[in-house]
PDB file of N, CA and C in Angstrom:
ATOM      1  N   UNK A   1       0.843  -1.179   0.000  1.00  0.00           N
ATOM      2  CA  UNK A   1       0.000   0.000   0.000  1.00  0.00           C
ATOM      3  C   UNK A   1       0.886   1.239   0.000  1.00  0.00           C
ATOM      4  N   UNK A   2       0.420   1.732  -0.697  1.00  0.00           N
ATOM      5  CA  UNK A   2       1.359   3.574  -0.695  1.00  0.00           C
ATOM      6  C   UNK A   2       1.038   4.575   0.316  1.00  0.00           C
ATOM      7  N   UNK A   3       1.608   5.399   0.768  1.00  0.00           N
ATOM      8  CA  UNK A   3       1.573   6.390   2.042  1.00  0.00           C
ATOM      9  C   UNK A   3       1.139   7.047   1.357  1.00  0.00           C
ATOM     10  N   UNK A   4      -0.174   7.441   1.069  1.00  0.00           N
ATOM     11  CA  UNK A   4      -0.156   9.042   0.476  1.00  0.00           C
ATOM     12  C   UNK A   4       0.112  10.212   1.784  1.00  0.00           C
ATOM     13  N   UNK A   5      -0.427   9.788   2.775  1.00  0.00           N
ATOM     14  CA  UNK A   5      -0.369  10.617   3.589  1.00  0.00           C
ATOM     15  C   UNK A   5       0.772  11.119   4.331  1.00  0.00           C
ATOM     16  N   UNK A   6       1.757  10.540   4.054  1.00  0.00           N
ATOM     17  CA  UNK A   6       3.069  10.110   4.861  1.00  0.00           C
ATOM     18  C   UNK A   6       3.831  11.094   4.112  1.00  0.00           C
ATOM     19  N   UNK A   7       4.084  12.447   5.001  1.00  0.00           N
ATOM     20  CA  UNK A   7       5.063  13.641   4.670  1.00  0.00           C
ATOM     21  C   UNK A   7       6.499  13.244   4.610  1.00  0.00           C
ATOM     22  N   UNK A   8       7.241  13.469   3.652  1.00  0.00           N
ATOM     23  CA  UNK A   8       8.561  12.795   3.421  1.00  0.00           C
ATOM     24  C   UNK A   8       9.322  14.414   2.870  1.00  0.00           C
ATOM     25  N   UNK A   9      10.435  14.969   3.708  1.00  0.00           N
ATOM     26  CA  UNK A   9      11.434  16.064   3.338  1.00  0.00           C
ATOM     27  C   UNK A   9      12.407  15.717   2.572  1.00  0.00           C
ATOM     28  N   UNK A  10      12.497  15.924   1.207  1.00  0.00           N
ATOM     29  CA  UNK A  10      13.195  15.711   0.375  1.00  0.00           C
ATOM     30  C   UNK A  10      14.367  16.833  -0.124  1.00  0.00           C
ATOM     31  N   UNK A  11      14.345  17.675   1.426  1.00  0.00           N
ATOM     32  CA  UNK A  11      15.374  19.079   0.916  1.00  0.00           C
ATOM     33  C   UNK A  11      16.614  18.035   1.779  1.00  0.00           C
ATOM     34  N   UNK A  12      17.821  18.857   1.053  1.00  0.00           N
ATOM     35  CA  UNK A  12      19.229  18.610   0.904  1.00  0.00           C
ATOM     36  C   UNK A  12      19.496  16.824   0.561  1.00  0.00           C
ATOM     37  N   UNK A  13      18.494  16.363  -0.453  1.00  0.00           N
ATOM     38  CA  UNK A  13      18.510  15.562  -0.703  1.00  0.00           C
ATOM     39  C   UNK A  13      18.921  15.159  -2.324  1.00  0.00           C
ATOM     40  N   UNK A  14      19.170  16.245  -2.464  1.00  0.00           N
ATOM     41  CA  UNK A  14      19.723  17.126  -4.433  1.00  0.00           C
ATOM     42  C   UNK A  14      18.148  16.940  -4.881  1.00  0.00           C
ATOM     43  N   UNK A  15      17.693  16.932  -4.526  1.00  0.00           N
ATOM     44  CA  UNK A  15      16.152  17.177  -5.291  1.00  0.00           C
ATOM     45  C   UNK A  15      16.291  18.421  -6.096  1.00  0.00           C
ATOM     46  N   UNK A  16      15.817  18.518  -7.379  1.00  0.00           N
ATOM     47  CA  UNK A  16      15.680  19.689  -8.012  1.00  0.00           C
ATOM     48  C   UNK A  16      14.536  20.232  -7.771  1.00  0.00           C
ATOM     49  N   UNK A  17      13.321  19.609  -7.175  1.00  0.00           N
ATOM     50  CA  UNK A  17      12.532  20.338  -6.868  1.00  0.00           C
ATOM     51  C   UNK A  17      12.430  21.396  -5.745  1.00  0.00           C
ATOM     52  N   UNK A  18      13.598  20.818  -4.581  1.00  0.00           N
ATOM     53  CA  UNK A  18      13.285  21.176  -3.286  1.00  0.00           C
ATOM     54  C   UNK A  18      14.846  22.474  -3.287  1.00  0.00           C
ATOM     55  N   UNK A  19      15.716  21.715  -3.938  1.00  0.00           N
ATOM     56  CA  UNK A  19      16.885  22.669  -3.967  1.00  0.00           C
ATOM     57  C   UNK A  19      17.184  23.328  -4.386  1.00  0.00           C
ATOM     58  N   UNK A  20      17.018  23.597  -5.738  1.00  0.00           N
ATOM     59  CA  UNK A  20      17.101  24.791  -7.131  1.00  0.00           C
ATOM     60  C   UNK A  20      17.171  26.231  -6.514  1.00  0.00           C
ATOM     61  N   UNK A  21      15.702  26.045  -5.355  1.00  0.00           N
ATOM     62  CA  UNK A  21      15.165  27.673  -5.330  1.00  0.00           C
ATOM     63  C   UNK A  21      15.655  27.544  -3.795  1.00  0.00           C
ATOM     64  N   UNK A  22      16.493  26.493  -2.958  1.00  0.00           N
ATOM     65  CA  UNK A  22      15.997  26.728  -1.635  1.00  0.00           C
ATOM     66  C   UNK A  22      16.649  28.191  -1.108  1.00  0.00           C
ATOM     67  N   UNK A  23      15.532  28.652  -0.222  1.00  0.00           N
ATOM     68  CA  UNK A  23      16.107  30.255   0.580  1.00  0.00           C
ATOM     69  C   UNK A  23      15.007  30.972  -0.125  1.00  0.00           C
ATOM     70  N   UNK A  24      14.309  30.573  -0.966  1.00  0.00           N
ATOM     71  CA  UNK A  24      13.332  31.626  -1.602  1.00  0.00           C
ATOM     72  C   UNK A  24      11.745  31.177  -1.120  1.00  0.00           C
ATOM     73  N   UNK A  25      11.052  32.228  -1.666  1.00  0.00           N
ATOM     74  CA  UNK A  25       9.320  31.844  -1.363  1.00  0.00           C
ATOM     75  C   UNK A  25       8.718  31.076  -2.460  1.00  0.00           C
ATOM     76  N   UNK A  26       9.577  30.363  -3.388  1.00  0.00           N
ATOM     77  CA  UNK A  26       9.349  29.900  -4.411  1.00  0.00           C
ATOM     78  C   UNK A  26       8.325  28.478  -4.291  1.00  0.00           C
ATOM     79  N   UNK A  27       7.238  27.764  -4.648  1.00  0.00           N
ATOM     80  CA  UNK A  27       6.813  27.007  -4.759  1.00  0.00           C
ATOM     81  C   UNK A  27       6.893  25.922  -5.377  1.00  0.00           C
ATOM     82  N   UNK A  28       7.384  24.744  -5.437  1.00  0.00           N
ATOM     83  CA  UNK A  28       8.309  24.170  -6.664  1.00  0.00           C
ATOM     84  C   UNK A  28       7.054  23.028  -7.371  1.00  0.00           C
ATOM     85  N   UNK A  29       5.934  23.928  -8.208  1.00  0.00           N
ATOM     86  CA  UNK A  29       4.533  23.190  -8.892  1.00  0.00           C
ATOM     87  C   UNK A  29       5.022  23.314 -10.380  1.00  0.00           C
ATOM     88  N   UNK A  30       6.700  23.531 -10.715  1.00  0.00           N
ATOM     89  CA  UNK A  30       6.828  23.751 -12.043  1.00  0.00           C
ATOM     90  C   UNK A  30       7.437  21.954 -12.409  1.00  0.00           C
ATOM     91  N   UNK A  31       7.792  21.217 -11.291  1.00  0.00           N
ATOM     92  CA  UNK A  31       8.163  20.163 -11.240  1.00  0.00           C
ATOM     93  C   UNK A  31       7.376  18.736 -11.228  1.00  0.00           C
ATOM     94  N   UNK A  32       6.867  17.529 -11.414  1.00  0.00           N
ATOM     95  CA  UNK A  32       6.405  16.433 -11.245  1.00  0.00           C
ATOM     96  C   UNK A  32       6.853  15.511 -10.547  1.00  0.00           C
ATOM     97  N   UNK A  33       7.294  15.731 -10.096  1.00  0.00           N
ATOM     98  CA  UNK A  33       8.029  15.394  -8.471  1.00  0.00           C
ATOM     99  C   UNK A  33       7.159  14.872  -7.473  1.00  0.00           C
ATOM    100  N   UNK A  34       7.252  13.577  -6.893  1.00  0.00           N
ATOM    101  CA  UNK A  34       5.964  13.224  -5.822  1.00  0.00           C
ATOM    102  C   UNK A  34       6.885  13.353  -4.353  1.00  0.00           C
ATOM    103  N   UNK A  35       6.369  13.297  -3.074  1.00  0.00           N
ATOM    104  CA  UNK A  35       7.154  13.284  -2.109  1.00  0.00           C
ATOM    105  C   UNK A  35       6.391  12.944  -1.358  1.00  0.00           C
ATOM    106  N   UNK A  36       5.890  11.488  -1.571  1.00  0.00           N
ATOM    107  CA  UNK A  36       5.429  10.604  -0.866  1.00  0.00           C
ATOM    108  C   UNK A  36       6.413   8.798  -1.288  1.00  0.00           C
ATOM    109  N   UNK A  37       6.292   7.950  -0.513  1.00  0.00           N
ATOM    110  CA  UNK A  37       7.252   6.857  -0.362  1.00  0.00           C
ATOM    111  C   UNK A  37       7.007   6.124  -1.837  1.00  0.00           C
ATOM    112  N   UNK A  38       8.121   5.366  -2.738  1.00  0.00           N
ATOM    113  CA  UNK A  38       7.501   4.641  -3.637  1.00  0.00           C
ATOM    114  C   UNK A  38       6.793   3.490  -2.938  1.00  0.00           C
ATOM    115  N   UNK A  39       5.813   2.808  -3.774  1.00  0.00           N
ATOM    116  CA  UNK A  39       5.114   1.387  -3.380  1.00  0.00           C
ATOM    117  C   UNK A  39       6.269   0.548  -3.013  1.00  0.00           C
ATOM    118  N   UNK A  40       6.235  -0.211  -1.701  1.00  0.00           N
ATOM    119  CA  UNK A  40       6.996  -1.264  -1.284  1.00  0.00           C
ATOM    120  C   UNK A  40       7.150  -2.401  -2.612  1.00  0.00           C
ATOM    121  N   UNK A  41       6.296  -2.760  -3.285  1.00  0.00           N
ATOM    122  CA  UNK A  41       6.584  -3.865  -4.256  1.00  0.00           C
ATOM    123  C   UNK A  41       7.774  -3.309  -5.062  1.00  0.00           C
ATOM    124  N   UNK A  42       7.904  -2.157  -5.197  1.00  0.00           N
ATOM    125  CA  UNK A  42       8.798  -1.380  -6.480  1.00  0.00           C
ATOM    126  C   UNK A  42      10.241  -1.196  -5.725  1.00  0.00           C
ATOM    127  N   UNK A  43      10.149  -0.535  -4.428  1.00  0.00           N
ATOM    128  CA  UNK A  43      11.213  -0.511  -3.482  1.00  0.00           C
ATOM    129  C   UNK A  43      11.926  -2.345  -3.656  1.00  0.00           C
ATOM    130  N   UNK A  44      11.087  -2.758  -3.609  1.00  0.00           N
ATOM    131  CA  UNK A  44      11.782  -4.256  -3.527  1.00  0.00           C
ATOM    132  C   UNK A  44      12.265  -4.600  -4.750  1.00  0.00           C
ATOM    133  N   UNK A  45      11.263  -4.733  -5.834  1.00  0.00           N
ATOM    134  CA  UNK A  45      12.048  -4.806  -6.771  1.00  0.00           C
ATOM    135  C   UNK A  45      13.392  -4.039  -7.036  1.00  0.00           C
ATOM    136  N   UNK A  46      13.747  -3.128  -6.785  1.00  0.00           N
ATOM    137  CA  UNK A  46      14.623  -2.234  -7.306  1.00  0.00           C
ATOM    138  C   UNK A  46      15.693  -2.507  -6.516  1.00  0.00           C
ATOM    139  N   UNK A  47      15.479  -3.514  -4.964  1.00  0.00           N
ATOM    140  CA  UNK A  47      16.752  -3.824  -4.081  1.00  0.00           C
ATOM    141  C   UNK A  47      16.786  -4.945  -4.643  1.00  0.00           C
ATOM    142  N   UNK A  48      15.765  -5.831  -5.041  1.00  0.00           N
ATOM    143  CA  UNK A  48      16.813  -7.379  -5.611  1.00  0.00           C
ATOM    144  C   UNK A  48      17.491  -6.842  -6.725  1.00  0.00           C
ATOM    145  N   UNK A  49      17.179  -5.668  -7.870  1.00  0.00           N
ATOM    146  CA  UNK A  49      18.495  -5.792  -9.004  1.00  0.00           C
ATOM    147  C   UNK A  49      19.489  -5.191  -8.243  1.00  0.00           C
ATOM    148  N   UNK A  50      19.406  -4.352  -7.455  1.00  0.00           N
ATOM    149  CA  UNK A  50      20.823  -3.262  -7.262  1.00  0.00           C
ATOM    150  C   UNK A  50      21.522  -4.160  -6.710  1.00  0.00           C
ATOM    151  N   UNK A  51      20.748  -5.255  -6.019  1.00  0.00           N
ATOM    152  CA  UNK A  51      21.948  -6.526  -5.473  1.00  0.00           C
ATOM    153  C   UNK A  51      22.771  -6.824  -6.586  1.00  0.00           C
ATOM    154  N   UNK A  52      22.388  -7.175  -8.084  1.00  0.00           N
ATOM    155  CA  UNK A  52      23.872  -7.850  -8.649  1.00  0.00           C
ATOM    156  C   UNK A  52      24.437  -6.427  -8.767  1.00  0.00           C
ATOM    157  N   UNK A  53      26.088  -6.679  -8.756  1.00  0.00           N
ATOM    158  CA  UNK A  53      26.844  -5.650  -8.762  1.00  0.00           C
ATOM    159  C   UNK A  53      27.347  -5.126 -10.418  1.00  0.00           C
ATOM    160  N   UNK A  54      26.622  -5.818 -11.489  1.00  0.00           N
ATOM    161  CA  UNK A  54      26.525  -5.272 -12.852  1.00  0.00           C
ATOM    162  C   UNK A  54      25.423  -4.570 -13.415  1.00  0.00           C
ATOM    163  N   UNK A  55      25.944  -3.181 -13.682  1.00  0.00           N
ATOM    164  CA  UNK A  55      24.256  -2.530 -14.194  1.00  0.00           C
ATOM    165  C   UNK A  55      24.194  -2.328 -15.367  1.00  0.00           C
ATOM    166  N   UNK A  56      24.915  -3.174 -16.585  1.00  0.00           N
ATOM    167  CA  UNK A  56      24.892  -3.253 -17.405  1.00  0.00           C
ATOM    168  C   UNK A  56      22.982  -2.904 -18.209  1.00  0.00           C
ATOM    169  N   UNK A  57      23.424  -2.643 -19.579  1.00  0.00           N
ATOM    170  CA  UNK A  57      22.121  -2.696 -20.284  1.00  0.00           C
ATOM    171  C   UNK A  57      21.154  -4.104 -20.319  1.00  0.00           C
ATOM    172  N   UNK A  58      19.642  -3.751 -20.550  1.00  0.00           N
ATOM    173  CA  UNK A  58      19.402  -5.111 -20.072  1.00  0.00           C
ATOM    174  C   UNK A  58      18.281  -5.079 -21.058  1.00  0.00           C
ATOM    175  N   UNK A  59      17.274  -5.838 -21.460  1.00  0.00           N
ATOM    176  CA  UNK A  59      16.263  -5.921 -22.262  1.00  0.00           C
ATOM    177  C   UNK A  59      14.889  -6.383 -21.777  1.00  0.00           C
ATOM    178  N   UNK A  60      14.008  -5.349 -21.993  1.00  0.00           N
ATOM    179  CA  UNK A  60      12.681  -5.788 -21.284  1.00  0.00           C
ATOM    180  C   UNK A  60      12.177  -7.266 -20.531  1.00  0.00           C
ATOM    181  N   UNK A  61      11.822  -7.094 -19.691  1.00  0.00           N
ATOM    182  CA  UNK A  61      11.610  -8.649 -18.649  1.00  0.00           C
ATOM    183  C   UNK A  61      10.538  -9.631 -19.511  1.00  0.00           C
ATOM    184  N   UNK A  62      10.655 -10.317 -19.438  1.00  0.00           N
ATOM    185  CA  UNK A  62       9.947 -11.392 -20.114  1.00  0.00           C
ATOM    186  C   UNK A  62       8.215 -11.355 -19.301  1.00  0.00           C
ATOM    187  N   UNK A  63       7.350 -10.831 -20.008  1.00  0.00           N
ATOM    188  CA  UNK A  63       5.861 -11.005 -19.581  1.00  0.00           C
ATOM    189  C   UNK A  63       5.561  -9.351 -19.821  1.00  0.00           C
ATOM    190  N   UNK A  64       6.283  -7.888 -19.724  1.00  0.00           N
ATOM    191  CA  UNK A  64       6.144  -7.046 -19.844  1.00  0.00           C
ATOM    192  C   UNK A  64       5.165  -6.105 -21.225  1.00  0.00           C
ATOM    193  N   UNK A  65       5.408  -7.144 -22.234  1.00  0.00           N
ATOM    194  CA  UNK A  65       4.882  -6.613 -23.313  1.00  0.00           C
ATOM    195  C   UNK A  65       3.365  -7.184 -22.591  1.00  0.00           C
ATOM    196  N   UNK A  66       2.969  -8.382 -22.321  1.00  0.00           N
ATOM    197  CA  UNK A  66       1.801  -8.759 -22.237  1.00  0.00           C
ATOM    198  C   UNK A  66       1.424  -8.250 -20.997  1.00  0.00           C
ATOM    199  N   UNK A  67       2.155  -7.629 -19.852  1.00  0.00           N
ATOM    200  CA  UNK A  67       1.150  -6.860 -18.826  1.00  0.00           C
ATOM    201  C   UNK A  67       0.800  -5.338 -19.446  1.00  0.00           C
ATOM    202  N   UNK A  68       1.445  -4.908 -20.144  1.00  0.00           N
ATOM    203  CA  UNK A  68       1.071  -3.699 -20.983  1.00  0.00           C
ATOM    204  C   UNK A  68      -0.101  -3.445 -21.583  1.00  0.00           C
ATOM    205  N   UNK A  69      -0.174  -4.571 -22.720  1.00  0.00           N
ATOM    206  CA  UNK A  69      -1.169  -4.705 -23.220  1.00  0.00           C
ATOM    207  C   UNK A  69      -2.403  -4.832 -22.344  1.00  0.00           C
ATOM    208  N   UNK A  70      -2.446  -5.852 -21.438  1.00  0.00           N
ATOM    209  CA  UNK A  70      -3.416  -6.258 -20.600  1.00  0.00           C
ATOM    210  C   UNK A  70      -3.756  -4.957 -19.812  1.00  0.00           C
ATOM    211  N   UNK A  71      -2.815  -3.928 -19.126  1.00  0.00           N
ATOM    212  CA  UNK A  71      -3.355  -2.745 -18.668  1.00  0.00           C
ATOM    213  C   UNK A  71      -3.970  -1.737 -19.428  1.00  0.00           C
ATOM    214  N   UNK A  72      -3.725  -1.800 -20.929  1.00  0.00           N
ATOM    215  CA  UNK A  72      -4.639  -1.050 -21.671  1.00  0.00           C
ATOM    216  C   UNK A  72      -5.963  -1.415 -22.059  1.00  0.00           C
ATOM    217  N   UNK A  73      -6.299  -2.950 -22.196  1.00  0.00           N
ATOM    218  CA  UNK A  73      -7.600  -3.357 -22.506  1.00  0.00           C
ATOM    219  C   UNK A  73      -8.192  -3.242 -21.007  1.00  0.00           C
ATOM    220  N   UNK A  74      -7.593  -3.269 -20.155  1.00  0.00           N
ATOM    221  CA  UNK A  74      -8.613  -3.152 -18.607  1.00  0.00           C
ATOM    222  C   UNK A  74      -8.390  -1.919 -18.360  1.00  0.00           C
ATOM    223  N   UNK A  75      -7.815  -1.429 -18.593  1.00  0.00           N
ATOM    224  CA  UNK A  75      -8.403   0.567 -18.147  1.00  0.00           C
ATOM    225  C   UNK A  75      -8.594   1.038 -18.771  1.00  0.00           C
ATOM    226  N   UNK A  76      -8.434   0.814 -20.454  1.00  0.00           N
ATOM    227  CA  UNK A  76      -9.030   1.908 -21.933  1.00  0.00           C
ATOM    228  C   UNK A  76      -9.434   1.130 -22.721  1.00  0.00           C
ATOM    229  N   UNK A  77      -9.948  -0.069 -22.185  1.00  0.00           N
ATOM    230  CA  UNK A  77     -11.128  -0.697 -23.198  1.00  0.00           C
ATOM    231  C   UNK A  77     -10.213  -0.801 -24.840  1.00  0.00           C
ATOM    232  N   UNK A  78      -8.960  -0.784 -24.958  1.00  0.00           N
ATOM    233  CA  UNK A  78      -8.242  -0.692 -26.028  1.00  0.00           C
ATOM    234  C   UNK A  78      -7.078  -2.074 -26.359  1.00  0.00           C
ATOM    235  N   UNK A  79      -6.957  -2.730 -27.519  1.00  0.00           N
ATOM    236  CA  UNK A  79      -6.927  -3.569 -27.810  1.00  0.00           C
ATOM    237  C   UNK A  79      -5.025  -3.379 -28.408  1.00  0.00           C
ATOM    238  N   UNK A  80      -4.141  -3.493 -28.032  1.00  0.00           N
ATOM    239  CA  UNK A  80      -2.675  -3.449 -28.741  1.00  0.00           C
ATOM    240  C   UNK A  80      -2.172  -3.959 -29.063  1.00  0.00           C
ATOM    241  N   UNK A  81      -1.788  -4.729 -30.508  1.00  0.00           N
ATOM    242  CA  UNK A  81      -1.417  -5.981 -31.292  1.00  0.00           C
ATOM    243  C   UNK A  81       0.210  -5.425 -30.482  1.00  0.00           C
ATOM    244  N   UNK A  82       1.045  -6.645 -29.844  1.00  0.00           N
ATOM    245  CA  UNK A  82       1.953  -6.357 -29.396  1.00  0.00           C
ATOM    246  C   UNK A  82       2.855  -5.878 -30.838  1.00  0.00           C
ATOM    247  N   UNK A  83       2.693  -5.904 -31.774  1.00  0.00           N
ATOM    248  CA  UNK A  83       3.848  -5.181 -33.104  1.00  0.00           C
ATOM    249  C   UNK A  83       3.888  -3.839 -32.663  1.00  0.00           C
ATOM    250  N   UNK A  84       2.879  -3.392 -31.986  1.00  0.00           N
ATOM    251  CA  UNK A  84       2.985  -1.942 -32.142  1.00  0.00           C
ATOM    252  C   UNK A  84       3.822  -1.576 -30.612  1.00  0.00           C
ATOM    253  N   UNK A  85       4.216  -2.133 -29.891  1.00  0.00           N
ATOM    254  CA  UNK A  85       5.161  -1.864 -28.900  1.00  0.00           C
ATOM    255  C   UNK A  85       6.862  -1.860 -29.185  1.00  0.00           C
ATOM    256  N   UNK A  86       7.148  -0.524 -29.135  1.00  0.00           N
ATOM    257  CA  UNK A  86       8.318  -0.540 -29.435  1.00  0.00           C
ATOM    258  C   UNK A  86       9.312   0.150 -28.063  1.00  0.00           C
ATOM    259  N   UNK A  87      10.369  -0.739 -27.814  1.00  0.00           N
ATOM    260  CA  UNK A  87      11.015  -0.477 -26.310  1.00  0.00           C
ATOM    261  C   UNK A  87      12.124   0.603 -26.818  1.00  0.00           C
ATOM    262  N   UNK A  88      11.993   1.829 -26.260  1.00  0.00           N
ATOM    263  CA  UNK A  88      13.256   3.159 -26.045  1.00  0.00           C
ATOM    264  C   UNK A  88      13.534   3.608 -25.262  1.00  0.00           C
ATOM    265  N   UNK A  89      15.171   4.048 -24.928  1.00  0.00           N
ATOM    266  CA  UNK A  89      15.873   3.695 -23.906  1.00  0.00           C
ATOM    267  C   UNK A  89      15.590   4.837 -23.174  1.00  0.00           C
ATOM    268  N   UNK A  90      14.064   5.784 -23.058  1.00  0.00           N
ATOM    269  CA  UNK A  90      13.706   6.630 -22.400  1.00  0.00           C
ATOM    270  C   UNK A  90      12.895   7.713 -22.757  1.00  0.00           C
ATOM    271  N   UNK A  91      12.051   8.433 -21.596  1.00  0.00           N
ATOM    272  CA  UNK A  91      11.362   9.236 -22.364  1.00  0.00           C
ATOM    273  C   UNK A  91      11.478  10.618 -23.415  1.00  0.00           C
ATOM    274  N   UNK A  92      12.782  11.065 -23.441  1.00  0.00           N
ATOM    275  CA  UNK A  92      13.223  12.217 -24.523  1.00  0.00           C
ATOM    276  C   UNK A  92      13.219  11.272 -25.762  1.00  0.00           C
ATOM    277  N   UNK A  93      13.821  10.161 -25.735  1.00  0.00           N
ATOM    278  CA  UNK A  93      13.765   9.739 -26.768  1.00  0.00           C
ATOM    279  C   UNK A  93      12.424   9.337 -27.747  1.00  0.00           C
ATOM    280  N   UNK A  94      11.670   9.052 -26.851  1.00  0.00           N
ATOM    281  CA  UNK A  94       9.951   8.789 -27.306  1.00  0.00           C
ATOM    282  C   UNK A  94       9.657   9.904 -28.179  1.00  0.00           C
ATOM    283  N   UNK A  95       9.610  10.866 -26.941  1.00  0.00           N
ATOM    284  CA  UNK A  95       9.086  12.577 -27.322  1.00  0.00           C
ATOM    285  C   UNK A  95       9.705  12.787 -28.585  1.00  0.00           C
ATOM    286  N   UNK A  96      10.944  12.723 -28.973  1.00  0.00           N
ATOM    287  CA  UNK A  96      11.640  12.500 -30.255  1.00  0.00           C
ATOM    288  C   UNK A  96      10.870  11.893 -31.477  1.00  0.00           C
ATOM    289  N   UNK A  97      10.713  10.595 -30.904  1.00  0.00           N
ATOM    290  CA  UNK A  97      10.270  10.047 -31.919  1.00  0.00           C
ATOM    291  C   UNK A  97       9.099  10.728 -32.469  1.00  0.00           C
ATOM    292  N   UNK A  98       8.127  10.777 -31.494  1.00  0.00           N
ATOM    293  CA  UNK A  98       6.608  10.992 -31.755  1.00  0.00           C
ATOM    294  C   UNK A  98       6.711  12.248 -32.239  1.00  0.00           C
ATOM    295  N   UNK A  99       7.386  12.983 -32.098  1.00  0.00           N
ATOM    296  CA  UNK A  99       7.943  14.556 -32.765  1.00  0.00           C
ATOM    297  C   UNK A  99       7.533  14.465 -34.268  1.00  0.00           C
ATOM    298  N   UNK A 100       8.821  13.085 -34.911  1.00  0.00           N
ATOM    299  CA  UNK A 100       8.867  13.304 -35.780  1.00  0.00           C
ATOM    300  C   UNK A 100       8.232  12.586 -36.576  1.00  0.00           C
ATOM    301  N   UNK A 101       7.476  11.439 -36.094  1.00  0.00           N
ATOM    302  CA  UNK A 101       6.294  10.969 -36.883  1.00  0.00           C
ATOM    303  C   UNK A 101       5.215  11.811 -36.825  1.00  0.00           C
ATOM    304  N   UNK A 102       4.693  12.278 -36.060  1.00  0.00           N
ATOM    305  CA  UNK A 102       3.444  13.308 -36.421  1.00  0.00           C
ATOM    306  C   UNK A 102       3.679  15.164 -36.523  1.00  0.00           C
ATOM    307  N   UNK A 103       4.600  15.481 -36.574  1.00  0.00           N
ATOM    308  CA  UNK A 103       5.020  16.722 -36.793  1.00  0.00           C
ATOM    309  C   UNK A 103       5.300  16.821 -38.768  1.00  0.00           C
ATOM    310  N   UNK A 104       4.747  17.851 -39.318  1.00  0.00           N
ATOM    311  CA  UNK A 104       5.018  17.988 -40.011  1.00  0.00           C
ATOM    312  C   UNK A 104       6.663  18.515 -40.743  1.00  0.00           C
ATOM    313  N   UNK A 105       7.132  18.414 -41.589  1.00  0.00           N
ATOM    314  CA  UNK A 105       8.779  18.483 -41.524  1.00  0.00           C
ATOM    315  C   UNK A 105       9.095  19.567 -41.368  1.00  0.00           C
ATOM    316  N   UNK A 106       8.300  20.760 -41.770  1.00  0.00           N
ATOM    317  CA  UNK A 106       8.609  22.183 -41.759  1.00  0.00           C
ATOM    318  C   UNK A 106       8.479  22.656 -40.046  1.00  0.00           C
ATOM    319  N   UNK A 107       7.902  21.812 -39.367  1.00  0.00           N
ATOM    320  CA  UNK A 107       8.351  22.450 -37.877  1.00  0.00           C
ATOM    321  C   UNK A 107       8.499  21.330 -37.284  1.00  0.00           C
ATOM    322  N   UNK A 108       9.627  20.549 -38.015  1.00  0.00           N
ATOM    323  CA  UNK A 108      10.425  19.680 -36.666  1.00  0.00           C
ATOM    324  C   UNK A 108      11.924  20.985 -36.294  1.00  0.00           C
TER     325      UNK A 108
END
């Protein structure tokens, strides 16, 4: 279960949300930044990999394409032939892409 309620201080913690402006009256709502605990399942996951001591590149987990899919037909009623899932090594790069498939060429 997630803390929503559970106040967590994330100053001098290099947060860019909390540090950028600290000393000012600044409000930091220009950021997407949560500062509440991640979900324990995710915390865990993320301590069994940091256990091996290689953080090499790695390739999507085996079942991922099909929980994807499955979260789009149960929350948007929407159907995704897995062809159309394509894995990039992050979100600028997406934004990139999708730039330049639906942007016309004169304002990429």
């Amino acid at each position: 279960m997630t803390e929503f309620d559970k106040v967590l201080s994330r100053k001098e913690t290099a947060s860019t949300k909390w540090d950028k402006y600290k000393g000012t009256d600044i409000l930091p709502f220009w950021v997407a930044d949560m500062d509440f605990p991640v979900a324990k399942p995710i915390q865990q996951a993320l301590e069994k990999r940091i256990a091996h001591p290689v953080y090499g590149y790695t390739v999507a987990p085996e079942g991922l394409a099909e929980a994807i899919i499955a979260h789009l037909k149960n929350t948007y009623h929407w159907q995704v032939d897995p062809e159309w899932i394509v894995w990039l090594p992050g979100v600028v790069p997406g934004l990139a892409v999708s730039c330049r498939a639906f942007c016309p060429d004169n304002h990429r």
